[in-house]
Structures are given as C-alpha cells and as structure tokens.
Protein backbone atom coordinates (compact mmCIF):
# COMPACT_ATOMS: atom_id res chain seq x y z
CA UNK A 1 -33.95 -31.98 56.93
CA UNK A 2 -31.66 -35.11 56.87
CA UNK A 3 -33.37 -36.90 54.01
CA UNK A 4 -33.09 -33.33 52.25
CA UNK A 5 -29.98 -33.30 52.81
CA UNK A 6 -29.59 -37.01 51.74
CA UNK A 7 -31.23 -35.93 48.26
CA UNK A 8 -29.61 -33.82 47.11
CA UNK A 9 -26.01 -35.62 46.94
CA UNK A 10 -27.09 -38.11 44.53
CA UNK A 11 -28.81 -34.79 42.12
CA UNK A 12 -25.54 -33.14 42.18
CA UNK A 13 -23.88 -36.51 41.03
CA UNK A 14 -26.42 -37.48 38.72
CA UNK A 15 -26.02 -33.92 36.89
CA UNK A 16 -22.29 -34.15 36.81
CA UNK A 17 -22.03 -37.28 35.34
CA UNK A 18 -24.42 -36.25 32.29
CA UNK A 19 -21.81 -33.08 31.81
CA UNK A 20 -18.80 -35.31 32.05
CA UNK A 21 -19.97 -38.41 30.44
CA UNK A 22 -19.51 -37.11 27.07
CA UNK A 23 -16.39 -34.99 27.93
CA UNK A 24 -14.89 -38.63 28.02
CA UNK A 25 -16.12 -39.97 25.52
CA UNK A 26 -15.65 -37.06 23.00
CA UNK A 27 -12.62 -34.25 23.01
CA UNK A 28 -13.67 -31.36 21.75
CA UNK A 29 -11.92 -29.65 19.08
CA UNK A 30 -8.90 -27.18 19.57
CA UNK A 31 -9.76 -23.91 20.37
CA UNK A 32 -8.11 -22.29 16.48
CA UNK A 33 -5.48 -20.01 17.44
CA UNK A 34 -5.72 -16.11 16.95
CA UNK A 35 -3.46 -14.71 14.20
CA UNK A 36 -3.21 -10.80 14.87
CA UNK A 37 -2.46 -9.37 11.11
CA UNK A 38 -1.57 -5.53 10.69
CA UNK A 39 -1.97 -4.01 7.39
CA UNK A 40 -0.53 -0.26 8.08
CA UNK A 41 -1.34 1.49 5.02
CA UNK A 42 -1.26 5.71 4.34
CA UNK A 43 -3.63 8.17 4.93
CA UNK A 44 -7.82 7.95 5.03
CA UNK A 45 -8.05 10.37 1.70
CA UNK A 46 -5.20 8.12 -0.63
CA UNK A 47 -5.63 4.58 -2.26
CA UNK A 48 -3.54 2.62 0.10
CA UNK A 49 -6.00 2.24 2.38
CA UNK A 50 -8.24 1.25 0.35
CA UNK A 51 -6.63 -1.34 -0.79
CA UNK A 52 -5.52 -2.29 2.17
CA UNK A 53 -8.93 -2.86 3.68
CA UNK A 54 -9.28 -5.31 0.52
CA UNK A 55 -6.57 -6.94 1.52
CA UNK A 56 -7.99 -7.60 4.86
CA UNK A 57 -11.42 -8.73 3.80
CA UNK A 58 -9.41 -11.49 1.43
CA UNK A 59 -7.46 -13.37 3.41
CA UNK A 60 -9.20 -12.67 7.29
CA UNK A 61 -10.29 -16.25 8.64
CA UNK A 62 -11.99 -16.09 12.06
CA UNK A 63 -14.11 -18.68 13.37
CA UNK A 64 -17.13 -19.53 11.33
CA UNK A 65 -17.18 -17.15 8.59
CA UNK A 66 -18.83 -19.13 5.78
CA UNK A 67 -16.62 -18.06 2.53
CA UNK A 68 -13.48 -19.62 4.70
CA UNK A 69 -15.13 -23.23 4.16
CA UNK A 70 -13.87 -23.48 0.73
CA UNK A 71 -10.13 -24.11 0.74
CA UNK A 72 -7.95 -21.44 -0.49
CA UNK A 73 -10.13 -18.57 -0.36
CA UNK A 74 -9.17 -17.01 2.96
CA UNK A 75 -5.80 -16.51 4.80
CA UNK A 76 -4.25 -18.97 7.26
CA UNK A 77 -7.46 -20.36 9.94
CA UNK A 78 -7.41 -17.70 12.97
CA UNK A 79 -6.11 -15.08 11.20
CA UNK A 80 -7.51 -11.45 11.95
CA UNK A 81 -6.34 -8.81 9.27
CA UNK A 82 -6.77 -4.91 9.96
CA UNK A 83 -5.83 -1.54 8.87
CA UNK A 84 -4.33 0.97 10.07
CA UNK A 85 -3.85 4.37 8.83
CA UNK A 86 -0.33 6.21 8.99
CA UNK A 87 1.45 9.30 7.52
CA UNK A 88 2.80 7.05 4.53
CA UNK A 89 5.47 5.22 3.01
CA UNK A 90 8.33 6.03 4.97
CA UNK A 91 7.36 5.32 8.49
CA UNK A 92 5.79 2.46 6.92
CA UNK A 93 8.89 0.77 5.97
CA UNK A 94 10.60 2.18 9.13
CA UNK A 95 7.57 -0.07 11.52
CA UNK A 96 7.86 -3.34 9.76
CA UNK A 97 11.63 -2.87 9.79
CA UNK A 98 11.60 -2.56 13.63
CA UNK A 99 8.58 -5.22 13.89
CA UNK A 100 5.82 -2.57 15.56
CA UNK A 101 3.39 -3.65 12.55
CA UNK A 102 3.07 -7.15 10.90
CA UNK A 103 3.12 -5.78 7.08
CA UNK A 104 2.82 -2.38 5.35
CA UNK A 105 2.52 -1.31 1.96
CA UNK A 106 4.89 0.78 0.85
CA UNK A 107 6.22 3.00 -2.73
CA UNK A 108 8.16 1.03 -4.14
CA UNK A 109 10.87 3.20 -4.71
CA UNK A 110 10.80 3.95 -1.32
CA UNK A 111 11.10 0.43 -0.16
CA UNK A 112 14.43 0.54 -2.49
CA UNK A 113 15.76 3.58 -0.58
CA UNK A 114 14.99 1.91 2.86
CA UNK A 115 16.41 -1.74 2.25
CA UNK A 116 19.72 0.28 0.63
CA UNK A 117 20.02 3.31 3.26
CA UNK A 118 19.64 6.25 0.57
CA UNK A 119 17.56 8.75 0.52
CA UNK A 120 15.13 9.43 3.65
CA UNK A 121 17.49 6.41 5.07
CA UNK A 122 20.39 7.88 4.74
CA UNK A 123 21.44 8.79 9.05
CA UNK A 124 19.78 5.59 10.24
CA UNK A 125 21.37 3.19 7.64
CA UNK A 126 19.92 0.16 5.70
CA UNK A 127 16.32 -1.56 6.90
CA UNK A 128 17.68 -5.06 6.05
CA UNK A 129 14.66 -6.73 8.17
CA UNK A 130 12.35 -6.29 5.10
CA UNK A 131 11.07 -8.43 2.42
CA UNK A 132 8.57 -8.09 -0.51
CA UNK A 133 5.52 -10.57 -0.67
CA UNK A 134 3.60 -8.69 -3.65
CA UNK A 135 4.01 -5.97 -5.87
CA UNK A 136 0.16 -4.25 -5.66
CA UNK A 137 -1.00 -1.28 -7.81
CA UNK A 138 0.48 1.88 -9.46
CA UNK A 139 -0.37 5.18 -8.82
CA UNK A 140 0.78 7.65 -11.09
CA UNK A 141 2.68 11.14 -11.11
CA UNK A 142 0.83 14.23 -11.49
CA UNK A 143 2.31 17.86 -12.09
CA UNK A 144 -0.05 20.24 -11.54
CA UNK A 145 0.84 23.84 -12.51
CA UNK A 146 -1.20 27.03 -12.05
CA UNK A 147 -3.64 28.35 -14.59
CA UNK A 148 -1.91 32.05 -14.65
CA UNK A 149 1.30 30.58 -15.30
CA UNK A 150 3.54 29.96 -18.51
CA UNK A 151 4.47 26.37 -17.42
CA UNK A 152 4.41 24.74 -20.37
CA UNK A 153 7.44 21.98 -19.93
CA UNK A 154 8.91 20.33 -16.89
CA UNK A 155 12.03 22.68 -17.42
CA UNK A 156 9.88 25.94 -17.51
CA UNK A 157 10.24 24.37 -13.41
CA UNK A 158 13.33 26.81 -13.26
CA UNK A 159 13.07 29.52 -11.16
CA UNK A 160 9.52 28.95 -10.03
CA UNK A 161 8.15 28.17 -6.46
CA UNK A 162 7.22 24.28 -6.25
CA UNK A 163 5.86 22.27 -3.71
CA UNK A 164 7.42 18.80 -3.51
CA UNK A 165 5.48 17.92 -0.02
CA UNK A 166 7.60 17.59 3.48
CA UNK A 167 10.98 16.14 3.79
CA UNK A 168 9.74 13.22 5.33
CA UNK A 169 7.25 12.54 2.44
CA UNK A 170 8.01 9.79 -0.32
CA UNK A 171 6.55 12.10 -2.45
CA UNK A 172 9.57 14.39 -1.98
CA UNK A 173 11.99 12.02 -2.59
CA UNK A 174 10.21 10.70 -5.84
CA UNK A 175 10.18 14.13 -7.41
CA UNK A 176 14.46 14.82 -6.47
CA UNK A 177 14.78 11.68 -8.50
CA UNK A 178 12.64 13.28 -11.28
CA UNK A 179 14.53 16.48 -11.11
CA UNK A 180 17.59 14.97 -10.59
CA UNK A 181 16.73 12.65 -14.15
CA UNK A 182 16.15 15.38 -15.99
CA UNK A 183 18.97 17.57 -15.41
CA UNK A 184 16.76 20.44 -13.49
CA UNK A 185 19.00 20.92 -9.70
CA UNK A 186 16.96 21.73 -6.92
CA UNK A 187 18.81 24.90 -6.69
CA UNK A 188 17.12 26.23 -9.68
CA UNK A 189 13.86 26.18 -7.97
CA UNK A 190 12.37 27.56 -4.81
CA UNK A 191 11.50 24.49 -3.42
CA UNK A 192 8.05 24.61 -1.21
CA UNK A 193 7.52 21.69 1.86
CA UNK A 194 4.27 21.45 2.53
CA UNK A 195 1.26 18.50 2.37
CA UNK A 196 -0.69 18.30 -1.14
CA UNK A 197 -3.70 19.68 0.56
CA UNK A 198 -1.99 22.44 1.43
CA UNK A 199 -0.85 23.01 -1.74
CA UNK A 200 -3.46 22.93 -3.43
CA UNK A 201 -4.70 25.80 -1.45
CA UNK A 202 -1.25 27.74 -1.73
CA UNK A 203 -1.82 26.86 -5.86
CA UNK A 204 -5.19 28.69 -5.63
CA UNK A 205 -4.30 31.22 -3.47
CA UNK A 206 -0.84 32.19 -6.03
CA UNK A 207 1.69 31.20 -2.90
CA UNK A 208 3.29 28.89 -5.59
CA UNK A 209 3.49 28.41 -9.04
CA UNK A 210 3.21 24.43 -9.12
CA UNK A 211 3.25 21.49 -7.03
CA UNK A 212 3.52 17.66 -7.73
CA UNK A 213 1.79 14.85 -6.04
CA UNK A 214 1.14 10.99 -6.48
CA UNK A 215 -2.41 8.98 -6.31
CA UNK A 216 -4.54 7.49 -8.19
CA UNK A 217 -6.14 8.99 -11.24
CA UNK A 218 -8.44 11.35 -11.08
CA UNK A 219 -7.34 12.82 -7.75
CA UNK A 220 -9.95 14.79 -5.93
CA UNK A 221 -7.85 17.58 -4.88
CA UNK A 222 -6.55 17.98 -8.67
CA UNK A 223 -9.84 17.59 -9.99
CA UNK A 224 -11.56 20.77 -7.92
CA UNK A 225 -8.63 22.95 -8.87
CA UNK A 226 -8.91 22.00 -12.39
CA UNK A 227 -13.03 21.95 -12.69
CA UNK A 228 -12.48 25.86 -11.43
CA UNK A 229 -9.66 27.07 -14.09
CA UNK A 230 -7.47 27.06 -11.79
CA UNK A 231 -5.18 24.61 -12.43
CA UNK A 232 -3.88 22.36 -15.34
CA UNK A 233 -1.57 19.56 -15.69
CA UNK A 234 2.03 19.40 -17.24
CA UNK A 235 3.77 16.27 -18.45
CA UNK A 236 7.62 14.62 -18.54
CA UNK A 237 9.55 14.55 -21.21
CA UNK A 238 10.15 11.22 -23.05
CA UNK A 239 13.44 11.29 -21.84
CA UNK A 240 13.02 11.71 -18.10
CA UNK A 241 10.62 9.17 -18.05
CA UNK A 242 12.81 6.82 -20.01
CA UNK A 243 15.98 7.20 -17.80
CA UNK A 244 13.69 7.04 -14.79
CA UNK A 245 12.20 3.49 -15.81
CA UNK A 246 15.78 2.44 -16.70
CA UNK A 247 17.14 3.17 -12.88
CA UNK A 248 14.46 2.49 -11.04
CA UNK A 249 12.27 -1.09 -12.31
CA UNK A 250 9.43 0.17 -10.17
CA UNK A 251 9.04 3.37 -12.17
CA UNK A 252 7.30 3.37 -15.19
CA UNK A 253 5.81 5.25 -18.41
CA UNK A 254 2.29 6.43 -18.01
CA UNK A 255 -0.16 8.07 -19.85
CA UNK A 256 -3.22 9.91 -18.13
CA UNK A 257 -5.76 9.82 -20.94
CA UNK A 258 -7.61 13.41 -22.42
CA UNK A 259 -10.30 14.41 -20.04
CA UNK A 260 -8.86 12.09 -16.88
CA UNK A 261 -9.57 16.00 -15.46
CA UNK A 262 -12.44 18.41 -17.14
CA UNK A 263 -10.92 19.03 -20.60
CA UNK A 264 -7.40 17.75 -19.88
CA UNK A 265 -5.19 16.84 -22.28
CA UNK A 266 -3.34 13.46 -22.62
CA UNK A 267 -0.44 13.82 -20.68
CA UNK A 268 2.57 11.68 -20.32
CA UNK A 269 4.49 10.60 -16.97
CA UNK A 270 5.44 8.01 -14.84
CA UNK A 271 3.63 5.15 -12.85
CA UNK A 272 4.76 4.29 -9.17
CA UNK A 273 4.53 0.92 -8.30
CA UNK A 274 3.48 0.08 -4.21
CA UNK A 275 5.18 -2.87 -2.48
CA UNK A 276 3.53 -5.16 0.67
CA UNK A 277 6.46 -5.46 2.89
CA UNK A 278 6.71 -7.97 5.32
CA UNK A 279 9.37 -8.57 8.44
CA UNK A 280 12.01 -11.01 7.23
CA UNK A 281 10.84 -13.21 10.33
CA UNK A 282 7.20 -13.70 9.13
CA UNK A 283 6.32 -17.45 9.27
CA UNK A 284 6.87 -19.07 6.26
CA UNK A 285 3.87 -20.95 5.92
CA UNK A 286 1.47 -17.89 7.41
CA UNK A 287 2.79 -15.54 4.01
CA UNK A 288 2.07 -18.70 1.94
CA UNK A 289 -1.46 -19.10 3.16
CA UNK A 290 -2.14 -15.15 3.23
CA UNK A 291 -0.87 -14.98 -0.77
CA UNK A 292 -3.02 -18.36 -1.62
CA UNK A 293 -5.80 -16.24 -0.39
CA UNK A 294 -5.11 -12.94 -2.20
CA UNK A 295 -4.36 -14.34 -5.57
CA UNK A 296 -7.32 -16.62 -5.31
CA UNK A 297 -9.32 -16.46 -8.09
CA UNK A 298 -12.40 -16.19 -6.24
CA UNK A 299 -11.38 -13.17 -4.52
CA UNK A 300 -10.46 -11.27 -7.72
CA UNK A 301 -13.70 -9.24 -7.93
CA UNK A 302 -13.07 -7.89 -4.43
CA UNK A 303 -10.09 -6.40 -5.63
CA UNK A 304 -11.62 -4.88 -8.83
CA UNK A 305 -14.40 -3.56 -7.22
CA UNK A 306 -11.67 -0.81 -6.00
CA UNK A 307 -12.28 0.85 -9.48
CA UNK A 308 -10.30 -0.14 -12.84
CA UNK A 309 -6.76 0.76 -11.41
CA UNK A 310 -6.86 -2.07 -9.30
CA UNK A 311 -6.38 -4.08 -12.53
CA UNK A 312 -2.91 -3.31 -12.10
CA UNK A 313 -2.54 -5.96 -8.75
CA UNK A 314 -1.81 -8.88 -11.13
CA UNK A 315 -0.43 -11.99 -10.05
CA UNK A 316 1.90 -11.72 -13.40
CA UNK A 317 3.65 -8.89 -12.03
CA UNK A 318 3.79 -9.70 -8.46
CA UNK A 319 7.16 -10.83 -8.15
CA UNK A 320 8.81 -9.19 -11.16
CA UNK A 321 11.75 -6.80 -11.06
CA UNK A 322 11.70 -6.27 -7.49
CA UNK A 323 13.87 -3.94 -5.91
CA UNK A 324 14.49 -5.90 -2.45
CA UNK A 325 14.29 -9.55 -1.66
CA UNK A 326 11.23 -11.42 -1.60
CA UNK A 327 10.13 -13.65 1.94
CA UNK A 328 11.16 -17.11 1.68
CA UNK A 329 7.63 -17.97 2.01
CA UNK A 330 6.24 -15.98 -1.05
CA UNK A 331 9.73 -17.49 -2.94
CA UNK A 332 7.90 -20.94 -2.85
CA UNK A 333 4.26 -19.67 -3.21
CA UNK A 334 5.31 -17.76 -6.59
CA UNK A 335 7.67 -21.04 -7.59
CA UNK A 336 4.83 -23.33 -7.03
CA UNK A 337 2.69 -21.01 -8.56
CA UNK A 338 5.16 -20.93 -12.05
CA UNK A 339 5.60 -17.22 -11.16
C-alpha cells in the first residue's frame, strides 16, 4: 500500500506538467468580448421588423462564424445583434432616449417630433439623448376609403368618420400633419382611434367611412378589403404633398403604381422615411464598425432579398437631410466614406 501510495505522486506530477508545460510556453488568445446589440423594431405583421432582423444577420459577429473572416463584412468582433418587437415608433424613440434598448428604428418624422418635444413629446419635453446612424427605407401613405362611399378627394374627408389609429400611434400624428397641410381641421371630421386591424374590420363592417395607415406596398390588410369590393384607395392632392415634402425633408412624393391592389388605380401620396436611432453615448468606434458592415457591399443582397422596397436603404441617402443629429461615429464613417 506504501509503494501505491509512492506511485501515484509522481503520475499526478507527470500529468500536470504535460497540461502546464504548454500553458507556459503559449498564452492563449483573449477570450473576444460579448457585444449585446438591441435592434427594437415595430410590430411582427409591419416591415420594421423585417428589416430589422436584416440588420442583425449583417453586422452579428460571434465567435467562429465563417462570413466574419473577411474584413468588413460583419459588425464589430463579439457583437450579438437581436430584435425585438414593440408597439412602434414612439416608444421606440422614448427606449433609446432613456438607454433601455441599444438602437431602434424609428419614422422619421417621428424621430423629428421626439428630438424637438412636439407632437406625442409634447408633456415630457425634448429626447436630446438621440442620434441618427442611417436613414433605412420608406414606407408609404395609404388612404383607404370605403367602397359605398362618395370619397373621391382627400377633402370629401369632411364630415366623415376616419380612423387615424390611437393617440399614441405615429400613424396619428403623421395624418394631423396631413390634415393640418391641407387645410382640412380635425374638427371637421369625426375622428376614429383605433389600430389598422381594427379598422379594417370597422371599414367592412360600415363603423367608418375611411381610415389611413402606413406600410409597405401592397399591405395585406388593404389588399383583402380591396380583392372583396370593399374598399378602394384615395390619393393627396399635389399640393398637400408638396407643402408636406417642403416642411418635413423626411416626407416625400409617392406614387403607388395601377394595380399595386386588384385593379387599383395609380394613386399619388407621400413616402415616410424610417430612421436607426442610436443613444448619443454609443461607442464611437462600435457604430463605425456596425455601419462598415451594413453598407458592405457584400451584404447588399441580404438587404434586397426583403423585396424591391428595400432598394430604398441606399448608402446615397443615408445621411441626407436628416432631421436630428447624426452619432459622432457615423459623422466619420459617412466622411470617410465621401458621404
């Protein structure tokens, strides 16, 4: 039992010395830090998700995903990008503000309300903590009017019962700024405050006469209403739309093409821009590397495999006419990059 005993001192050395032989002689590499990146986005049935889970596919760089190799192509090393899904613009803007969520994209002319305390904004004051690193896609206004009514023009509006979603909606304020451009007062309609699902159903069911809503062309809620007769669409006048583009840079003429819905006709209105909004404090270089990685070449088909709207996320446009300042790190990105 001694010599056992004996034996089995030298073993344990021997094995120890093969594990920390090379320990010496070699440090291993740095574990790569974890960069937790939230993309908080709108709801599951609109476009902002979608792009937002893009987004996160671009520029996520976790330990040993191949594609990251190549310099460039993915976001700052350790960096984890993910979605999340929230009740839209407006508590958006409010979360990055207060620094609950890393990034957000936002409207646009939203983002201009929050940074300037109008609007929704208005009894908390200005959300001076946020800053632009890219202007994304458009979506575009739709009016969508009952079948049975004699809607013709945006000022046959008058007197009619409208839905212009919940107070707390961007949509809401949008439209006000519509109405307000072209002379109609809210007090010559009978306003409705409810989501566009529900009133779609209100449309069908003859609860209201009309109801607007913003997404991406052709929406699916539109697009059953009109496929059954139910509903058509009804455009701005030219100068609406102009005085709208002229206030607000984000805002912009639109045309939705004959047949975008089952034997529609070509109807103009306006475009609304979305923002991805940042907290002022972001690292510098972390928004540099996330933007190399998003306007990467390479990554372009990711982003187009969204559908042809996505053409409108251009690097040409992503720092043009912006309503609130951009980060200091996408400042230099867009400098070096002769944006």
């Amino acid at each position: 039992m001694q010599s056992a005993r004996w034996l089995v001192g030298p073993l344990v050395a021997v094995v120890a010395g093969l594990v920390i032989a090379p320990t010496l002689a070699q440090t291993p590499p740095p574990e790569t830090q974890r960069i937790s990146f939230q993309i908080a986005t709108g709801p599951v049935s609109g476009s902002y998700i979608r792009v937002g889970e893009a987004i996160a596919r671009i520029i996520s760089n976790p330990p040993g995903l191949a594609r990251c190799e190549v310099t460039g192509v993915c976001g700052p090393e350790g960096l984890i990008a993910t979605t999340r899904s929230s009740s839209g613009s407006i508590v958006n803007a409010v979360y990055v503000n207060a620094g609950r969520v890393k990034s957000a994209i936002v409207q646009a002319d939203i983002a201009a309300a929050a940074f300037a305390g109008e609007g929704p904004f208005v009894q908390n004051g200005p959300l001076k903590n946020l800053r632009v690193i890219a202007r994304l896609h458009d979506e575009t206004l739709h009016l969508v009017v009952s079948s049975k009514s004699r809607i013709k023009t945006f000022a046959d509006l008058a007197g009619k019962r409208v839905g212009i979603d919940s107070n707390k909606a961007a949509t809401n304020h949008t439209v006000r700024a519509v109405l307000a451009a072209a002379n109609l007062p809210t007090r010559r309609l009978r306003l409705s405050y409810q989501t566009a699902e529900q009133a779609a159903r209100d449309l069908r069911d003859g609860k209201i006469d009309a109801f607007f809503v913003i997404g991406v062309a052709p929406i699916n809620l539109v697009d059953g209403l009109v496929r059954r007769g139910q509903a058509r669409l009804v455009g701005l006048d030219s100068a609406t739309i102009a005085a709208l583009a002229k206030k607000h840079p984000m805002l912009s003429k639109a045309d939705l093409p004959e047949d975008t819905y089952r034997a529609s006709r070509r109807v103009a209105t306006l475009n609304v821009a979305s923002l991805w909004l940042v907290h002022k404090s972001m690292p510098s270089d972390v928004v540099q590397g996330i933007l190399r990685s998003l306007w990467n070449p390479a990554n372009r088909a990711e982003l187009l495999r969204l559908g042809k709207w996505s053409r409108t996320i251009d690097v040409a446009k992503a720092a043009e006419n912006l309503p609130l300042p951009l980060h200091d790190g996408a400042q230099r990105f867009y400098a070096e990059a002769g944006r």
